[in-house]
C-alpha atoms as a PDB file:
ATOM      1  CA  UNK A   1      12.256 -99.419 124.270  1.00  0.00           C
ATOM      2  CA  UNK A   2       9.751-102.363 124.055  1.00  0.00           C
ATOM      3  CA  UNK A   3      10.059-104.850 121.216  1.00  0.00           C
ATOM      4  CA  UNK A   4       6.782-105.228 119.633  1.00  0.00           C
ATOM      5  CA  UNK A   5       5.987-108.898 119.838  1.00  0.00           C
ATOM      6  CA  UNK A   6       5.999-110.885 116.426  1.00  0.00           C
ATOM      7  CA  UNK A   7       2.309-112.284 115.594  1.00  0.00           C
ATOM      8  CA  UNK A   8       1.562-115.838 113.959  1.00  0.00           C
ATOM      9  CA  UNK A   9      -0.432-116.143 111.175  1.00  0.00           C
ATOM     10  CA  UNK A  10      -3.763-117.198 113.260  1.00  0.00           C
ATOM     11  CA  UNK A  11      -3.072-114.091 115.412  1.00  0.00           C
ATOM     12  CA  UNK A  12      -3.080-111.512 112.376  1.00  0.00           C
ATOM     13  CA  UNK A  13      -6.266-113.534 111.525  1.00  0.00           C
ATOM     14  CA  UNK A  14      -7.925-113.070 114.570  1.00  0.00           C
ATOM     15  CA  UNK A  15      -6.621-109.214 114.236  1.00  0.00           C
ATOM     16  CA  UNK A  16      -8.157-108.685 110.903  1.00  0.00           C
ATOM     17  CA  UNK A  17     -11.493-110.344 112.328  1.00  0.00           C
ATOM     18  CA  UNK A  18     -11.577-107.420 115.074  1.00  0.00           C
ATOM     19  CA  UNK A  19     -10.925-105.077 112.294  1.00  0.00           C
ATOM     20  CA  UNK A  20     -13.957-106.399 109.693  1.00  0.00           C
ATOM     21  CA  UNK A  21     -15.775-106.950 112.624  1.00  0.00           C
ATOM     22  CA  UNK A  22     -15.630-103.056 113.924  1.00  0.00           C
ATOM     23  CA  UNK A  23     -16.279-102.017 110.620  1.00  0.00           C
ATOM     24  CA  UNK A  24     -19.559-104.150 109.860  1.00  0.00           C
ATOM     25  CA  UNK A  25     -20.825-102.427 113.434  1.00  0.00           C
ATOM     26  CA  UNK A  26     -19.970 -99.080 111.606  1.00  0.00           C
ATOM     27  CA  UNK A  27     -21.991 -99.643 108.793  1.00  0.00           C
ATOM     28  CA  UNK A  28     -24.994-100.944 110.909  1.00  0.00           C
ATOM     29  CA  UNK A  29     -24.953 -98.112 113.555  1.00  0.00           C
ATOM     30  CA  UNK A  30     -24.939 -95.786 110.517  1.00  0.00           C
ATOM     31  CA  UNK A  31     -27.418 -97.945 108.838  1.00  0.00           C
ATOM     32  CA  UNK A  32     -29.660 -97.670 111.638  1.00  0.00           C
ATOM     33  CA  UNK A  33     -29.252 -93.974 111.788  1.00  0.00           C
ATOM     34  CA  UNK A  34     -30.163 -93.892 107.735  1.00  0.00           C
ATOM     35  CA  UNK A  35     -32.993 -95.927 108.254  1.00  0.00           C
ATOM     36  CA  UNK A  36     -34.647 -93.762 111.414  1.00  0.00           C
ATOM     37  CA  UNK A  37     -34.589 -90.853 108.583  1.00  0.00           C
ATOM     38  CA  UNK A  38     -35.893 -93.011 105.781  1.00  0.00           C
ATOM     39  CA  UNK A  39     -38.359 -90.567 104.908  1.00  0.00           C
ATOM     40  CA  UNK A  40     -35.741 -87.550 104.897  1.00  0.00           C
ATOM     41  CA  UNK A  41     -33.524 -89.484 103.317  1.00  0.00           C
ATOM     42  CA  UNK A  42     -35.631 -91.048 100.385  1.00  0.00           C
ATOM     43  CA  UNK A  43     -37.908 -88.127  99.467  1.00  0.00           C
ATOM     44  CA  UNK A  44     -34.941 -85.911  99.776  1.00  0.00           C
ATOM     45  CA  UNK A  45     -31.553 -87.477  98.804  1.00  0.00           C
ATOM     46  CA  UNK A  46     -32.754 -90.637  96.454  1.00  0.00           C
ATOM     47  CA  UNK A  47     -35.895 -88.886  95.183  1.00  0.00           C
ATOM     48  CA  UNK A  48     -34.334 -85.823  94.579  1.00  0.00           C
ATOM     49  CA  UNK A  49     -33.740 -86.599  90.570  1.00  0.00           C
ATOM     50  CA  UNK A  50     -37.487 -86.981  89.839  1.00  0.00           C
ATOM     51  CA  UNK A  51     -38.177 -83.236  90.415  1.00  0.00           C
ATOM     52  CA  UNK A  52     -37.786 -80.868  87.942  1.00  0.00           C
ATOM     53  CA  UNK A  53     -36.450 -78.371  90.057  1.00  0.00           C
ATOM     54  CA  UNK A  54     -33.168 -80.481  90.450  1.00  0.00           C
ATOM     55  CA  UNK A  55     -30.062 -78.156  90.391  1.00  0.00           C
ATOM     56  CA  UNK A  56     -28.390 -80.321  87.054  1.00  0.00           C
ATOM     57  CA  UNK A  57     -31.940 -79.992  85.431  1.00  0.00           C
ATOM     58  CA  UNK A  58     -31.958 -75.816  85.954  1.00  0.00           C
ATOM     59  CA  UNK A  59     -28.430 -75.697  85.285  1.00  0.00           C
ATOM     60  CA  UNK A  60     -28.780 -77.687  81.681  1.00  0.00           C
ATOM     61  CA  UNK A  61     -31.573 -75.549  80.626  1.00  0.00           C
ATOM     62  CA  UNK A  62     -29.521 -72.302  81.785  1.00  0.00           C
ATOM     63  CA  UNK A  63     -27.352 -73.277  79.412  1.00  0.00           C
ATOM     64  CA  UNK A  64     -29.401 -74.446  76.576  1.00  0.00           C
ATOM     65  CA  UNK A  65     -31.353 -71.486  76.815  1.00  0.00           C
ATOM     66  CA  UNK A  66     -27.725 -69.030  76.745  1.00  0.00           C
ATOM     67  CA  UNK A  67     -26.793 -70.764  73.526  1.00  0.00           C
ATOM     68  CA  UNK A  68     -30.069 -70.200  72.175  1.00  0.00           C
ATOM     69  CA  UNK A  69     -31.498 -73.890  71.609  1.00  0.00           C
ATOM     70  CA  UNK A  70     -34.781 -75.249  73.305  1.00  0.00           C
ATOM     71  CA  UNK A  71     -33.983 -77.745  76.123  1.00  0.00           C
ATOM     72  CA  UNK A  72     -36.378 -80.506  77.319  1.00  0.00           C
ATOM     73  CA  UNK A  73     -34.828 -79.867  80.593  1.00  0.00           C
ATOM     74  CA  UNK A  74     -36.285 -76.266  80.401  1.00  0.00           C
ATOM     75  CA  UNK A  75     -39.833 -78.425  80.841  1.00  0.00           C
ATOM     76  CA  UNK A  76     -39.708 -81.649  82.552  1.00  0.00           C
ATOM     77  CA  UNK A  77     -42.509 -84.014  84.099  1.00  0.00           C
ATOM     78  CA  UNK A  78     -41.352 -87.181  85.665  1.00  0.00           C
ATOM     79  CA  UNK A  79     -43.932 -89.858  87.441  1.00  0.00           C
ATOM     80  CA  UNK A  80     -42.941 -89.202  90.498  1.00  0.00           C
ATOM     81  CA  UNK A  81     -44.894 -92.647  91.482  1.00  0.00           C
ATOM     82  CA  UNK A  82     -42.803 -96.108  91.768  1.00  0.00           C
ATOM     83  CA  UNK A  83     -44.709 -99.233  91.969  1.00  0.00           C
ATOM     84  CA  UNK A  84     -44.292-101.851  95.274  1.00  0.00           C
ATOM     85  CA  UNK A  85     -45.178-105.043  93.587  1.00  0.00           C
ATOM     86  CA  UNK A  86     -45.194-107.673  97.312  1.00  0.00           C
ATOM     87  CA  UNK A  87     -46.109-106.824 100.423  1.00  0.00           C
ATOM     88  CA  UNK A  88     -42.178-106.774 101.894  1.00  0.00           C
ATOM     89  CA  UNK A  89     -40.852-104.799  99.079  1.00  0.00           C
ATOM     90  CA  UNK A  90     -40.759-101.170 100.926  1.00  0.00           C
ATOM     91  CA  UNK A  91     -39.546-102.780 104.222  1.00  0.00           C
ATOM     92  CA  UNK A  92     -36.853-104.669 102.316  1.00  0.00           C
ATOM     93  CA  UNK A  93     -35.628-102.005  99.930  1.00  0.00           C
ATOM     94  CA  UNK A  94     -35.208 -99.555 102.662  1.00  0.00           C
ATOM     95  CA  UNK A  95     -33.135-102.144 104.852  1.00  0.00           C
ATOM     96  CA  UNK A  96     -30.589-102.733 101.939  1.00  0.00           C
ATOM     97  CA  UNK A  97     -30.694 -99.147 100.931  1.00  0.00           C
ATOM     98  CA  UNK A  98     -29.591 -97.818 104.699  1.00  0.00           C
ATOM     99  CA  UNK A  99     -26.570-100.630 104.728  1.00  0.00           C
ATOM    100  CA  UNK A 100     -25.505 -99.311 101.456  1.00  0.00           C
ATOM    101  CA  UNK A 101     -25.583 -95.449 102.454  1.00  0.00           C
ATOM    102  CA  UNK A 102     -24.307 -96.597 105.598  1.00  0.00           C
ATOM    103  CA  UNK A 103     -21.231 -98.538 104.000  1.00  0.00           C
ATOM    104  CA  UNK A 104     -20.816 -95.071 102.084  1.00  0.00           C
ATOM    105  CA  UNK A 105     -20.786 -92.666 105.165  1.00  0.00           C
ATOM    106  CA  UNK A 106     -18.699 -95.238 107.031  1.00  0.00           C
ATOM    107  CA  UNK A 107     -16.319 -95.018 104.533  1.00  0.00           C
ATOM    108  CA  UNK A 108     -13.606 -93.013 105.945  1.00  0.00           C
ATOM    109  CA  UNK A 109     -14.091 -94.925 109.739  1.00  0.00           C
ATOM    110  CA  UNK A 110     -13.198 -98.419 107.582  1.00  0.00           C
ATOM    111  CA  UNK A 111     -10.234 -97.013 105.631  1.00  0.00           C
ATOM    112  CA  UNK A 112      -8.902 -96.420 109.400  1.00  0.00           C
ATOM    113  CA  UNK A 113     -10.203 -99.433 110.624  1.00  0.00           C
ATOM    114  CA  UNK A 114      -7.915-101.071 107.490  1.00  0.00           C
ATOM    115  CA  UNK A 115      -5.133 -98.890 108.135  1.00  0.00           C
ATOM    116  CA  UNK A 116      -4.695 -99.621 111.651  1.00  0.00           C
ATOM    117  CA  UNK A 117      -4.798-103.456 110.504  1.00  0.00           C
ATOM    118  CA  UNK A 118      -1.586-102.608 107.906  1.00  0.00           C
ATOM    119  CA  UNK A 119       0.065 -99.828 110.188  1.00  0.00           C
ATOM    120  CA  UNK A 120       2.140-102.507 112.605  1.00  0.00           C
ATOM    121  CA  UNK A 121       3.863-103.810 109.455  1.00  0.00           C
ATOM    122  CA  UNK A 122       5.243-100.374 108.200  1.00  0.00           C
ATOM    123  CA  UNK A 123       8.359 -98.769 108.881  1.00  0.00           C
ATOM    124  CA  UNK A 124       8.320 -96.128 111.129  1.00  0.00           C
ATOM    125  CA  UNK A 125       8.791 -93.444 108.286  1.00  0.00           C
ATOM    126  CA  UNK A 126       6.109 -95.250 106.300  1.00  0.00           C
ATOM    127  CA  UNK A 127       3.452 -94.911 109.058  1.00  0.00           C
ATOM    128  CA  UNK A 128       3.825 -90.870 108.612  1.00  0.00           C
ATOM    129  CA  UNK A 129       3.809 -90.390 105.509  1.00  0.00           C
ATOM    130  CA  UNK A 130       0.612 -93.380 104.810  1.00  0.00           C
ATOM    131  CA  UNK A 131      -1.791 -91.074 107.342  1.00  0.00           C
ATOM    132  CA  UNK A 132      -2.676 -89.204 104.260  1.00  0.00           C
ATOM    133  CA  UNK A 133      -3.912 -92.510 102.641  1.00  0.00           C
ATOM    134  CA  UNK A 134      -7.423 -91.897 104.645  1.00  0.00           C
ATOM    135  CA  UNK A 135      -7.660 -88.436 103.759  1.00  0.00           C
ATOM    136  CA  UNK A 136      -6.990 -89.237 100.028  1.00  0.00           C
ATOM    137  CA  UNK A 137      -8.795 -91.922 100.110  1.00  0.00           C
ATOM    138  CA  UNK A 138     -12.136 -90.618 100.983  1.00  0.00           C
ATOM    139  CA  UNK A 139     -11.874 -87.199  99.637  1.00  0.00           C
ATOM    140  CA  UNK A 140     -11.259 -88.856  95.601  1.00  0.00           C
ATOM    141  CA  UNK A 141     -14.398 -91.689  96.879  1.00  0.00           C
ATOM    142  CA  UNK A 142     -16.896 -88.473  98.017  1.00  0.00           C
ATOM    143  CA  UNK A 143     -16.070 -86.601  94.805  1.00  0.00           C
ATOM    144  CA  UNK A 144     -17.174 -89.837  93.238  1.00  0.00           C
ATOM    145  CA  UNK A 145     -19.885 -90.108  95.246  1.00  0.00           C
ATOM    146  CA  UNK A 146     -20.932 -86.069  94.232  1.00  0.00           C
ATOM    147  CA  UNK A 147     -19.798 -86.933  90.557  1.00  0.00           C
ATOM    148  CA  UNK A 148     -22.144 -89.717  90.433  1.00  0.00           C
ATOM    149  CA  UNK A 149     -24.999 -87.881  92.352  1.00  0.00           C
ATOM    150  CA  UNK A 150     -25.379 -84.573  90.443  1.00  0.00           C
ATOM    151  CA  UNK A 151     -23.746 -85.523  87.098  1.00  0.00           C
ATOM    152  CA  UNK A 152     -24.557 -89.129  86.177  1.00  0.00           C
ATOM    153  CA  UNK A 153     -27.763 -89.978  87.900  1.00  0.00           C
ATOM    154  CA  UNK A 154     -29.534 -86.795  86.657  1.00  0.00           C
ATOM    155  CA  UNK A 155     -29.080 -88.036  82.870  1.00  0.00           C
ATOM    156  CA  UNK A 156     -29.531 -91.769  83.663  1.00  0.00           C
ATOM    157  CA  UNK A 157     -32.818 -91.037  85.618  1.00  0.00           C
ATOM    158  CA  UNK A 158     -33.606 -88.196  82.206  1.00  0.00           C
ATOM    159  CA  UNK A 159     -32.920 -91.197  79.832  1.00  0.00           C
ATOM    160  CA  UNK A 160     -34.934 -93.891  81.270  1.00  0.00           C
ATOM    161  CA  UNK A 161     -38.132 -91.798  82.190  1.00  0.00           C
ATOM    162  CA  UNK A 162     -37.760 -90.802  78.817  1.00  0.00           C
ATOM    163  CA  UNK A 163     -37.180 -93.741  76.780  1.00  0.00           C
ATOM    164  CA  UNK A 164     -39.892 -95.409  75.287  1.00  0.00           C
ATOM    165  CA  UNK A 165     -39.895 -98.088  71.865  1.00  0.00           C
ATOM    166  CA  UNK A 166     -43.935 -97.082  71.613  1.00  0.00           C
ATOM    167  CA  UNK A 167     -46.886 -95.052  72.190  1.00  0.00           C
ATOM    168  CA  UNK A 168     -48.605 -98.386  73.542  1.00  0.00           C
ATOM    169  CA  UNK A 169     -45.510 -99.029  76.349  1.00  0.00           C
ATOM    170  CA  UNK A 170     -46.092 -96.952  79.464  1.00  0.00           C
ATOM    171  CA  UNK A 171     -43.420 -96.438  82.197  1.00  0.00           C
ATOM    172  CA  UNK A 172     -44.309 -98.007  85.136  1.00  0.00           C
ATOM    173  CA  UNK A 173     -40.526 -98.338  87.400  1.00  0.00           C
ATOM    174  CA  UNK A 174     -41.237-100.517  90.371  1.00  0.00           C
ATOM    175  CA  UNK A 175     -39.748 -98.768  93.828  1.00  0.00           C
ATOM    176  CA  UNK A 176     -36.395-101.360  93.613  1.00  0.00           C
ATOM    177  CA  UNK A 177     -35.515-101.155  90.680  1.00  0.00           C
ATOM    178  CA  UNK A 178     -35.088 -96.960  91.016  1.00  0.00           C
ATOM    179  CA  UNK A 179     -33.436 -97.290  94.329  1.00  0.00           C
ATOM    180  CA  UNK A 180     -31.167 -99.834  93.157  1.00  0.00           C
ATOM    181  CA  UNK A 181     -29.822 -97.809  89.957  1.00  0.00           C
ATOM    182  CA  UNK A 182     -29.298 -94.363  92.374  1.00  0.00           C
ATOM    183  CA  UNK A 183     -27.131 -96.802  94.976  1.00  0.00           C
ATOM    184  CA  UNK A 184     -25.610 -98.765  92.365  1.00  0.00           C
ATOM    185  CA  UNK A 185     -24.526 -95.835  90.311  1.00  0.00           C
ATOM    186  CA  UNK A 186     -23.169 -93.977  93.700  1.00  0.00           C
ATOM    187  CA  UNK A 187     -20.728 -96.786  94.566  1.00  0.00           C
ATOM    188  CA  UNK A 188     -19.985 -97.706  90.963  1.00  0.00           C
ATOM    189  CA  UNK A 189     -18.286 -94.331  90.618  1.00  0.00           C
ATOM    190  CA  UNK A 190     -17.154 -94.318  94.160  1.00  0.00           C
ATOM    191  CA  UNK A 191     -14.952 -97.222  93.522  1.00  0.00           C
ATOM    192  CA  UNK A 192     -14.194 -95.698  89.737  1.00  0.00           C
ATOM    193  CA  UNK A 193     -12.396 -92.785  91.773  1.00  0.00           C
ATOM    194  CA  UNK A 194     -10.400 -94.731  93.516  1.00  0.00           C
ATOM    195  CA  UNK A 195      -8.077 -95.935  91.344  1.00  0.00           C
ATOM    196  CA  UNK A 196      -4.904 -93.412  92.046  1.00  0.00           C
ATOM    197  CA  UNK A 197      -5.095 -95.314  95.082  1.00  0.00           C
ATOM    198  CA  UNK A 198      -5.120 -98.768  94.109  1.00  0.00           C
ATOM    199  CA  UNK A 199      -2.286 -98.169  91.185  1.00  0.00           C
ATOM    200  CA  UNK A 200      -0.266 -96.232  94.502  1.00  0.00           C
ATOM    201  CA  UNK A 201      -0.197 -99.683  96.139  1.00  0.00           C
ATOM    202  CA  UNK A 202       0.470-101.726  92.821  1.00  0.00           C
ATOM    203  CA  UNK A 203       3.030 -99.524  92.418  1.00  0.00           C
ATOM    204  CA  UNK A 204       4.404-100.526  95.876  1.00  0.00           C
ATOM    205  CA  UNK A 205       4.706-104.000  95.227  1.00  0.00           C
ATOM    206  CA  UNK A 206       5.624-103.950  92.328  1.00  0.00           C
ATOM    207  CA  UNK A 207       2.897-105.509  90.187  1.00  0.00           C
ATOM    208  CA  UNK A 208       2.344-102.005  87.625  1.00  0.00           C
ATOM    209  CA  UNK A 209       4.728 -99.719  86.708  1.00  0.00           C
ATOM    210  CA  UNK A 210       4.290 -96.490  84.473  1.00  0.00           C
ATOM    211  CA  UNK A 211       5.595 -98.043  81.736  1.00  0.00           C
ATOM    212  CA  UNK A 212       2.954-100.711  81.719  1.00  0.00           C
ATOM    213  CA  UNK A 213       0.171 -97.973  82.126  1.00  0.00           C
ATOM    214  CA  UNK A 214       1.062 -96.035  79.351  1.00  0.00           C
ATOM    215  CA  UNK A 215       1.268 -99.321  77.254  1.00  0.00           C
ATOM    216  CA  UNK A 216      -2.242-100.416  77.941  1.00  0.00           C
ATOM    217  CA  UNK A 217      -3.428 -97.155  77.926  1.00  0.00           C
ATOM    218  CA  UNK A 218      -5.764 -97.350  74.805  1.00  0.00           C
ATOM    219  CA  UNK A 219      -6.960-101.034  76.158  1.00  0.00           C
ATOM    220  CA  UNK A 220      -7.662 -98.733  79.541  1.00  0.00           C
ATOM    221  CA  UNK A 221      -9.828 -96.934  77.765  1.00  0.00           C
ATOM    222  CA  UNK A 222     -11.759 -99.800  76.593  1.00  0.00           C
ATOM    223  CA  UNK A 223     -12.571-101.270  79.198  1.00  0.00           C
ATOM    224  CA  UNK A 224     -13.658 -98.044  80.815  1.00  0.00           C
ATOM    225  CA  UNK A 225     -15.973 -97.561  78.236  1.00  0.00           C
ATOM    226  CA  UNK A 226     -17.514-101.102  78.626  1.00  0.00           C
ATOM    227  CA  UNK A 227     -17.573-100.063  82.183  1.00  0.00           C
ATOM    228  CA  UNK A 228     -19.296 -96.808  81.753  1.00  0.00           C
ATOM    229  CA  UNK A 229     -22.090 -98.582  79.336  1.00  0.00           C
ATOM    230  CA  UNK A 230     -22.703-100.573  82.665  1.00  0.00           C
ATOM    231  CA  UNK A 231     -23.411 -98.527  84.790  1.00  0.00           C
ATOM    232  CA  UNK A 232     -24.927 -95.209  82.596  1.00  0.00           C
ATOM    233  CA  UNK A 233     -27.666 -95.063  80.093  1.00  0.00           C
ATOM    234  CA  UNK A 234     -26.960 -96.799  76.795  1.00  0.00           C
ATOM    235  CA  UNK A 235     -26.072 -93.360  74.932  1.00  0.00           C
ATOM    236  CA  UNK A 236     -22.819 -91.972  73.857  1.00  0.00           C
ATOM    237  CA  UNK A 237     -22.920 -88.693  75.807  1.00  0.00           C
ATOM    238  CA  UNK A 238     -23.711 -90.636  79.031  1.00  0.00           C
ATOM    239  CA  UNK A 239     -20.303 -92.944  78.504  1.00  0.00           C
ATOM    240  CA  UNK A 240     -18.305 -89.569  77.774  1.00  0.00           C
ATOM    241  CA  UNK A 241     -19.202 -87.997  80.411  1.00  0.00           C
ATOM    242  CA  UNK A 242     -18.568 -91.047  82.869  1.00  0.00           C
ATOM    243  CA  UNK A 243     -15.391 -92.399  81.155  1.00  0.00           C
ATOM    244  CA  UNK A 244     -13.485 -88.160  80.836  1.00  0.00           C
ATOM    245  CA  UNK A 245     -13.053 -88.595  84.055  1.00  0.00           C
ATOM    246  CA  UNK A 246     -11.827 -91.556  84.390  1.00  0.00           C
ATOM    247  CA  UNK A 247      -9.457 -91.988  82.215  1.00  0.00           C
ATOM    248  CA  UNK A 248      -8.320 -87.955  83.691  1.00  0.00           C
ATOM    249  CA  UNK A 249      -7.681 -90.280  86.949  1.00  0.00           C
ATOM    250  CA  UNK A 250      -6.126 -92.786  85.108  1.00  0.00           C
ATOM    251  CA  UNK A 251      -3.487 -90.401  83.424  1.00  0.00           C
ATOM    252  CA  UNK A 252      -2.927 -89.230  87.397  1.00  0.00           C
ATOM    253  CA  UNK A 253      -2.006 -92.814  88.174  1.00  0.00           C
ATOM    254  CA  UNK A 254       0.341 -93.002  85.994  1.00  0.00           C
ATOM    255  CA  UNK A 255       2.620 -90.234  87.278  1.00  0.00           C
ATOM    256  CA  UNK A 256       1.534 -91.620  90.741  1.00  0.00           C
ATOM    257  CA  UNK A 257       3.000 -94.922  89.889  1.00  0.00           C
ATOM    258  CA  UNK A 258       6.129 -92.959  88.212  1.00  0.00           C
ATOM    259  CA  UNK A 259       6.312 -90.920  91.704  1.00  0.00           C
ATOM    260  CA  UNK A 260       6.333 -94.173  94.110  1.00  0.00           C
ATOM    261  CA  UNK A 261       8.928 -95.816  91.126  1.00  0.00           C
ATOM    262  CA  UNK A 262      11.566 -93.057  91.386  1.00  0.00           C
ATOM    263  CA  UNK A 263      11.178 -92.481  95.374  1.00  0.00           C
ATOM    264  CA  UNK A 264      11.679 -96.440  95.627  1.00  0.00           C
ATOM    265  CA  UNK A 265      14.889 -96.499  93.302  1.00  0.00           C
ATOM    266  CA  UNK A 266      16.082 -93.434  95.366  1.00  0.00           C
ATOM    267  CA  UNK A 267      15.847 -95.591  98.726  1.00  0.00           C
ATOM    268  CA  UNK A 268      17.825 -98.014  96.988  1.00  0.00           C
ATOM    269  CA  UNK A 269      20.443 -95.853  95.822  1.00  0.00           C
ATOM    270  CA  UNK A 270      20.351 -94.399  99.138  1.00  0.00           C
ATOM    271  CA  UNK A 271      20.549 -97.977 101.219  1.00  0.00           C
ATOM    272  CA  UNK A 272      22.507-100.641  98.541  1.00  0.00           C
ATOM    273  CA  UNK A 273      22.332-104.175  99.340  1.00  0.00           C
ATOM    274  CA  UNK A 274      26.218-104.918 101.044  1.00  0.00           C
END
């Protein structure tokens, strides 16, 4: 049975630059693919929210209109114009917005990309039962991704075309500024979703325990609300809605971190120290 050969410090370096470097090609190719379709893709997928006939808009008004109470969303009109302010601003803003959706479809290829990077320095046994970790991984970032998409931007996009201090202020959105709350708000949640996964590894190491979660719990949910002000519309429902879920994930992490706890304890039981 060959003895894998142990690696110095400049060699795991120069592994981990394959690994970034594979990945960043990833995101390009996909990038490139996203930015062929850029016309698909905007009027489509990041346009999507300024048309009234937007599945969250019918649904709301569905069920405004079963409860008996009239529904603005029963009757929207968005400008469905965005401004381009310099000559570059189109060329630009579709660039960075096809290496962003590009990061996000590449997703699951650079959790394996990072996995492969880890996998040599697992046991056996661990290497089995971590081949999950990319399914996991980029089914609870997707839902975020959906979450964000049909849930979030639908209110945040309601809330700003709506807004207005005065008669005399029109809205006039330039075409980066839209773009950059849609992408924004899809990897803001993204990332959100993926804490089970981070505590799991925490966990691991040692650095959180379930005991700690549960202590900080109400300071959790503080700083999930800040969070959720960030990245939603400044009104109550919007935070809600953003920070149920959450915190839902967050009360998963904690028996996530309890799970890896006991199973650890159990391999020490199992193996003592001579």
């Amino acid at each position: 049975m060959a003895v894998e050969k142990e690696m110095s410090f400049l060699d795991h370096l120069e592994e981990l630059r394959w690994h970034l470097v594979r990945s960043f090609v990833a995101i390009f190719i996909v990038g490139i693919l996203v930015f062929t379709f850029q016309t698909f893709i905007f009027d489509t997928v990041l346009f999507a929210h300024l048309r009234p006939d937007f599945p969250t808009y019918q649904f709301l008004c569905k069920v405004f209109s079963a409860i008996g109470i009239d529904s603005s969303f029963c009757d929207l009109s968005f400008s469905q114009t965005l401004q381009s302010l310099n000559p570059t601003q189109q060329l630009m803003t579709a660039v960075w917005t096809s290496l962003i959706l590009g990061f996000i479809f590449s997703f699951p290829y650079i959790l394996w990309e990072f996995w492969k990077f880890i996998a040599p320095g697992l046991h056996s046994s661990e290497r089995k039962k971590s081949k999950g970790f990319i399914f996991v991984s980029s089914f609870l970032f997707f839902l975020g991704v959906l979450f964000s998409y049909y849930v979030i931007l639908p209110m945040s996009v309601y809330f700003f075309y709506n807004y207005q201090i005065s008669d005399l202020v029109v809205n006039n959105f330039k075409l980066d500024g839209y773009v950059s709350l849609i992408t924004n708000t899809l990897l803001g949640v993204a990332v959100f979703f993926e804490l089970p996964v981070v505590i799991y590894f925490l966990s691991k190491i040692g650095l959180v325990t379930p005991e700690f979660l549960r202590t900080y719990r109400k300071h959790a949910l503080v700083v999930v609300l800040v969070l959720s002000a960030i990245i939603t519309p400044p009104d109550v429902a919007s935070q809600i809605i953003v920070a149920v879920p959450i915190m839902i994930l967050y009360e998963i992490s904690i028996y996530v971190s309890k799970f890896v706890i006991k199973k650890q304890q159990k391999n020490v039981e199992k193996n003592p120290r001579v």
